[in-house]
C-alpha atoms as a PDB file:
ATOM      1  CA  UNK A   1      14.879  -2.543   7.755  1.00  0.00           C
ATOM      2  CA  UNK A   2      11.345  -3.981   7.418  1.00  0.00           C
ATOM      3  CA  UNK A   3       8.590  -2.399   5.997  1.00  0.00           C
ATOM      4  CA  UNK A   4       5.166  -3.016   7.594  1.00  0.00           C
ATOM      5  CA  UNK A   5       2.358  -1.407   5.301  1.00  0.00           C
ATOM      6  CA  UNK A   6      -0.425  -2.164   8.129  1.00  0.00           C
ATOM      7  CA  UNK A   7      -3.808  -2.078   5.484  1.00  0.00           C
ATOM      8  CA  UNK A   8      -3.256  -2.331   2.036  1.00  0.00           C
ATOM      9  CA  UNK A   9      -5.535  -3.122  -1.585  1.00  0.00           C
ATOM     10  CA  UNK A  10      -2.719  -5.635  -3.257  1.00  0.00           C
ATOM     11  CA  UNK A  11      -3.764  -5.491  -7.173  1.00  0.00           C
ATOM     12  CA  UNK A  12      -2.387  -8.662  -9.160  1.00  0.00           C
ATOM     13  CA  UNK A  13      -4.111  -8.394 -11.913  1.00  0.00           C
ATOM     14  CA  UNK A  14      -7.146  -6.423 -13.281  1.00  0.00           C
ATOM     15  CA  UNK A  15      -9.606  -9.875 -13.789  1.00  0.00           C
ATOM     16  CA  UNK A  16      -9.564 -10.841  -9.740  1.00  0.00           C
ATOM     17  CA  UNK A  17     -10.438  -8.742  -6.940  1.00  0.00           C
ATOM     18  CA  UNK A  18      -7.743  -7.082  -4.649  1.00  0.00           C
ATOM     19  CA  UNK A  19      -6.177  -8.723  -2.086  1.00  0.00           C
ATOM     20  CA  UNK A  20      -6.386  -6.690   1.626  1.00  0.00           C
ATOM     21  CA  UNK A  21      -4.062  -7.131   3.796  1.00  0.00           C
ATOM     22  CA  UNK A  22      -0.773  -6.322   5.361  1.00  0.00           C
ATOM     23  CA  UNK A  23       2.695  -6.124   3.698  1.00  0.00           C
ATOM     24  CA  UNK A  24       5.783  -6.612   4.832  1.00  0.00           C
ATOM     25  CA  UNK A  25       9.058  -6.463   3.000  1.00  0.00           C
ATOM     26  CA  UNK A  26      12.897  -5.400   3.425  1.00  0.00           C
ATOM     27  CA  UNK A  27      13.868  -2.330   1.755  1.00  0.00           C
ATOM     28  CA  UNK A  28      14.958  -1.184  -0.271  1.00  0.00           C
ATOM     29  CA  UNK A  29      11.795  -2.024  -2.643  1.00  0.00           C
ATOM     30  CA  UNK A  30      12.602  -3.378  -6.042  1.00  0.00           C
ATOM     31  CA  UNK A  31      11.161  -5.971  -8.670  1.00  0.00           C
ATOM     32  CA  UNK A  32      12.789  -8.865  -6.887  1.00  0.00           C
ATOM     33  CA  UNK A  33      12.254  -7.588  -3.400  1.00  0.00           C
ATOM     34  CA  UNK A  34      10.302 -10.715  -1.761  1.00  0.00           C
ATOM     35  CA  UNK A  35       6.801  -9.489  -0.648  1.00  0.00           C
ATOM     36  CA  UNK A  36       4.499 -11.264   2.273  1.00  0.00           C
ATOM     37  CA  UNK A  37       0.577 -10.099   2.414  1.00  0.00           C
ATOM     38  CA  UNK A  38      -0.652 -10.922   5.565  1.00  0.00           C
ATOM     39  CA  UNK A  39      -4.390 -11.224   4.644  1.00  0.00           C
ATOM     40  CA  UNK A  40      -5.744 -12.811   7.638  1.00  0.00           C
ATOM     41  CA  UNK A  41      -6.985 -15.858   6.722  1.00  0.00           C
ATOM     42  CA  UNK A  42      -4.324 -16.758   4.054  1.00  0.00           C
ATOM     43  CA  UNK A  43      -0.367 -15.816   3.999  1.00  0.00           C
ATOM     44  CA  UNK A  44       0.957 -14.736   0.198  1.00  0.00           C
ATOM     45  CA  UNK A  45       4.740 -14.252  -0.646  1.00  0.00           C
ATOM     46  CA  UNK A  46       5.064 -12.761  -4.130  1.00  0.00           C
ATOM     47  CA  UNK A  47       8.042 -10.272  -5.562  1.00  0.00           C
ATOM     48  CA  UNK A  48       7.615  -7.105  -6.001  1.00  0.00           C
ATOM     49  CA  UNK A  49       7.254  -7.275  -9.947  1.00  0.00           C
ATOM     50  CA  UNK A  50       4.447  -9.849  -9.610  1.00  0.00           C
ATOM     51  CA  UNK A  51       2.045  -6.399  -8.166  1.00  0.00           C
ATOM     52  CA  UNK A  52       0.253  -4.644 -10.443  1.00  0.00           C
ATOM     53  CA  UNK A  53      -0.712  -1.565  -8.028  1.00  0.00           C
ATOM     54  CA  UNK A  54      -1.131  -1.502  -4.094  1.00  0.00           C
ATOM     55  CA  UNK A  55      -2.737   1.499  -2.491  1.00  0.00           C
ATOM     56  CA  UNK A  56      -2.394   2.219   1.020  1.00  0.00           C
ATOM     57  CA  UNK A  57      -3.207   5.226   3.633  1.00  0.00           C
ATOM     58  CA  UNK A  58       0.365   6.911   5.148  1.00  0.00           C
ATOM     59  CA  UNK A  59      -1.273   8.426   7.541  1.00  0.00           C
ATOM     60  CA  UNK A  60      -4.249  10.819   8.140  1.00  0.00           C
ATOM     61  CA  UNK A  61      -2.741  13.529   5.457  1.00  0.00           C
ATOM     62  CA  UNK A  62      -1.284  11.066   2.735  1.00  0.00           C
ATOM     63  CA  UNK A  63      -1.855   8.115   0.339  1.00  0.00           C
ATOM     64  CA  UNK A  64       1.002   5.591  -0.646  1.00  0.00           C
ATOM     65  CA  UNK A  65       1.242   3.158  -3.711  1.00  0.00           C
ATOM     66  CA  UNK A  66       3.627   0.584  -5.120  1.00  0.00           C
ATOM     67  CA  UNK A  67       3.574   0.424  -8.800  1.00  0.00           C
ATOM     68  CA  UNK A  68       6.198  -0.848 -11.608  1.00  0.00           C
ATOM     69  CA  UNK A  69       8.099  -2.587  -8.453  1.00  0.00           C
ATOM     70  CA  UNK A  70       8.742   0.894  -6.965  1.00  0.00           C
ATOM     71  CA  UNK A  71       6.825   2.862  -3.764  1.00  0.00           C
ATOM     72  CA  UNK A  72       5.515   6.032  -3.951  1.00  0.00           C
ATOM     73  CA  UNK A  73       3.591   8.609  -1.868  1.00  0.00           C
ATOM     74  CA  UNK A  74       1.066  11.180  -2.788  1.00  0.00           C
ATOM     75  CA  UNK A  75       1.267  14.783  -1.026  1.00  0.00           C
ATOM     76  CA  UNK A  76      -1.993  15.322  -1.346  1.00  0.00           C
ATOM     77  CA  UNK A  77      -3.979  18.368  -0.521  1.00  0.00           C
ATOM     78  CA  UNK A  78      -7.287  17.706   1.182  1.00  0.00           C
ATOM     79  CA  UNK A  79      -9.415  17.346  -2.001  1.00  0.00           C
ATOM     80  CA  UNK A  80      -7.157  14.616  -3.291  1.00  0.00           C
ATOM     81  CA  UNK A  81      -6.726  12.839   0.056  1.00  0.00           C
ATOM     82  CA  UNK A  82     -10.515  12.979  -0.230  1.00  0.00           C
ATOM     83  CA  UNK A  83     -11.353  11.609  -3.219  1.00  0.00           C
ATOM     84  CA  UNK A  84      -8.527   8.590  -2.545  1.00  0.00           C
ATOM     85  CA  UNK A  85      -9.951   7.723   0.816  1.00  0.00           C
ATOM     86  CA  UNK A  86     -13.476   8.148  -0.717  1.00  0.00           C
ATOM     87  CA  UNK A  87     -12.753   5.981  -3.716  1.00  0.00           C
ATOM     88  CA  UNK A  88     -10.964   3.081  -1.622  1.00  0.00           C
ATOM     89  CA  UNK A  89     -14.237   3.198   1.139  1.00  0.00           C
ATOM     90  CA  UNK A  90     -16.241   2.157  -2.142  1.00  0.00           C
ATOM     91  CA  UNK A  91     -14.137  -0.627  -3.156  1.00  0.00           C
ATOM     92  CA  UNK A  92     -13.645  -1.749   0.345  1.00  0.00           C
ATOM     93  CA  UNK A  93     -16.921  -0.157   2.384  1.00  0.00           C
ATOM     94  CA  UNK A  94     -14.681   0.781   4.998  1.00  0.00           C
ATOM     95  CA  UNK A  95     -11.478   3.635   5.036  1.00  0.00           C
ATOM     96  CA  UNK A  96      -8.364   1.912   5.174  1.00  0.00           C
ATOM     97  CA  UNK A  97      -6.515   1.944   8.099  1.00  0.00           C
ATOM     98  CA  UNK A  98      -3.168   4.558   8.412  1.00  0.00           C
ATOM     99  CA  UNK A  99      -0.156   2.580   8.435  1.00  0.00           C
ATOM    100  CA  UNK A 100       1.544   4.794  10.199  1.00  0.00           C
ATOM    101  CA  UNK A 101       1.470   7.368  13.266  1.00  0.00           C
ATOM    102  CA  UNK A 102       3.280   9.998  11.993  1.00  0.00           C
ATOM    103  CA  UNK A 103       4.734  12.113   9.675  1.00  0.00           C
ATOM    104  CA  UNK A 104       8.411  10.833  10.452  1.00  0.00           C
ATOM    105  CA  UNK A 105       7.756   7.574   9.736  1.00  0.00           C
ATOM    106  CA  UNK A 106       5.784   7.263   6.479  1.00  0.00           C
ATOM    107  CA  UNK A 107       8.188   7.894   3.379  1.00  0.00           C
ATOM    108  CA  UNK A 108      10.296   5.017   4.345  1.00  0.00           C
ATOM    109  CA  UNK A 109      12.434   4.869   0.838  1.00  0.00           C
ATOM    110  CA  UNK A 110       9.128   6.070  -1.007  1.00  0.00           C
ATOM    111  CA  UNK A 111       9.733   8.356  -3.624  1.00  0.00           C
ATOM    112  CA  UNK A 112       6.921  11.124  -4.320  1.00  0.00           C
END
C-alpha cells in the first residue's frame, strides 16, 4: 500500500534547511524503504535511513514523525497539538496542511 504524507518538513541534516513537500512510500516503513519528496519544483528519492526527522500534521487532532527509519504519531492533547502546529507555523509561516481526513486513516503502520 502507498503512503501519501500530503505536507511534510523532510530534515536531512541539521546544517541545511528542511525540505517541504510530499512523501510517498510503500509500507511497511523501514531504513531501506525507498522514499520520493514531491517538493514542487524538484522530485527527491532517498531511503528511509538517509532522514534525519520529518514532521507532519495527521489530521486536525494529531502530529506524525519519521525518525531512526521508523513512523510515529503523537496523541496529543490540545496543548501539545498546539505548541507542534505553533512551532512548525514559525519554521514554515504557514500551518502545515493535514494529510489526512480522518481518524481511520492516519496511523497507517505508525507506531505511537
Amino acid at each position: 500500500m502507498t503512503v501519501v504524507l500530503r505536507d511534510a518538513m523532510t530534515f536531512l541534516s541539521k546544517d541545511i534547511d528542511p525540505i517541504v513537500g510530499a512523501i510517498s512510500y510503500e509500507n511497511p516503513l523501514n531504513a531501506n524503504t525507498t522514499l520520493t519528496i514531491n517538493a514542487g519544483n524538484k522530485v527527491i528519492t532517498l531511503l528511509a535511513k538517509q532522514i534525519k526527522l520529518a514532521i507532519f500534521k495527521l489530521d486536525g487532532k494529531e502530529f506524525g514523525f519519521i525518525f531512526k527509519s521508523t513512523g510515529y504519531y503523537a496523541n496529543n492533547n490540545d496543548k501539545d497539538f498546539n505548541k507542534w502546529n505553533q512551532g512548525t507555523k514559525r519554521m514554515l509561516r504557514r500551518e502545515l496542511k493535514p494529510c489526512f481526513s480522518n481518524e481511520r486513516d492516519t496511523r497507517h503502520g505508525l507506531a505511537q
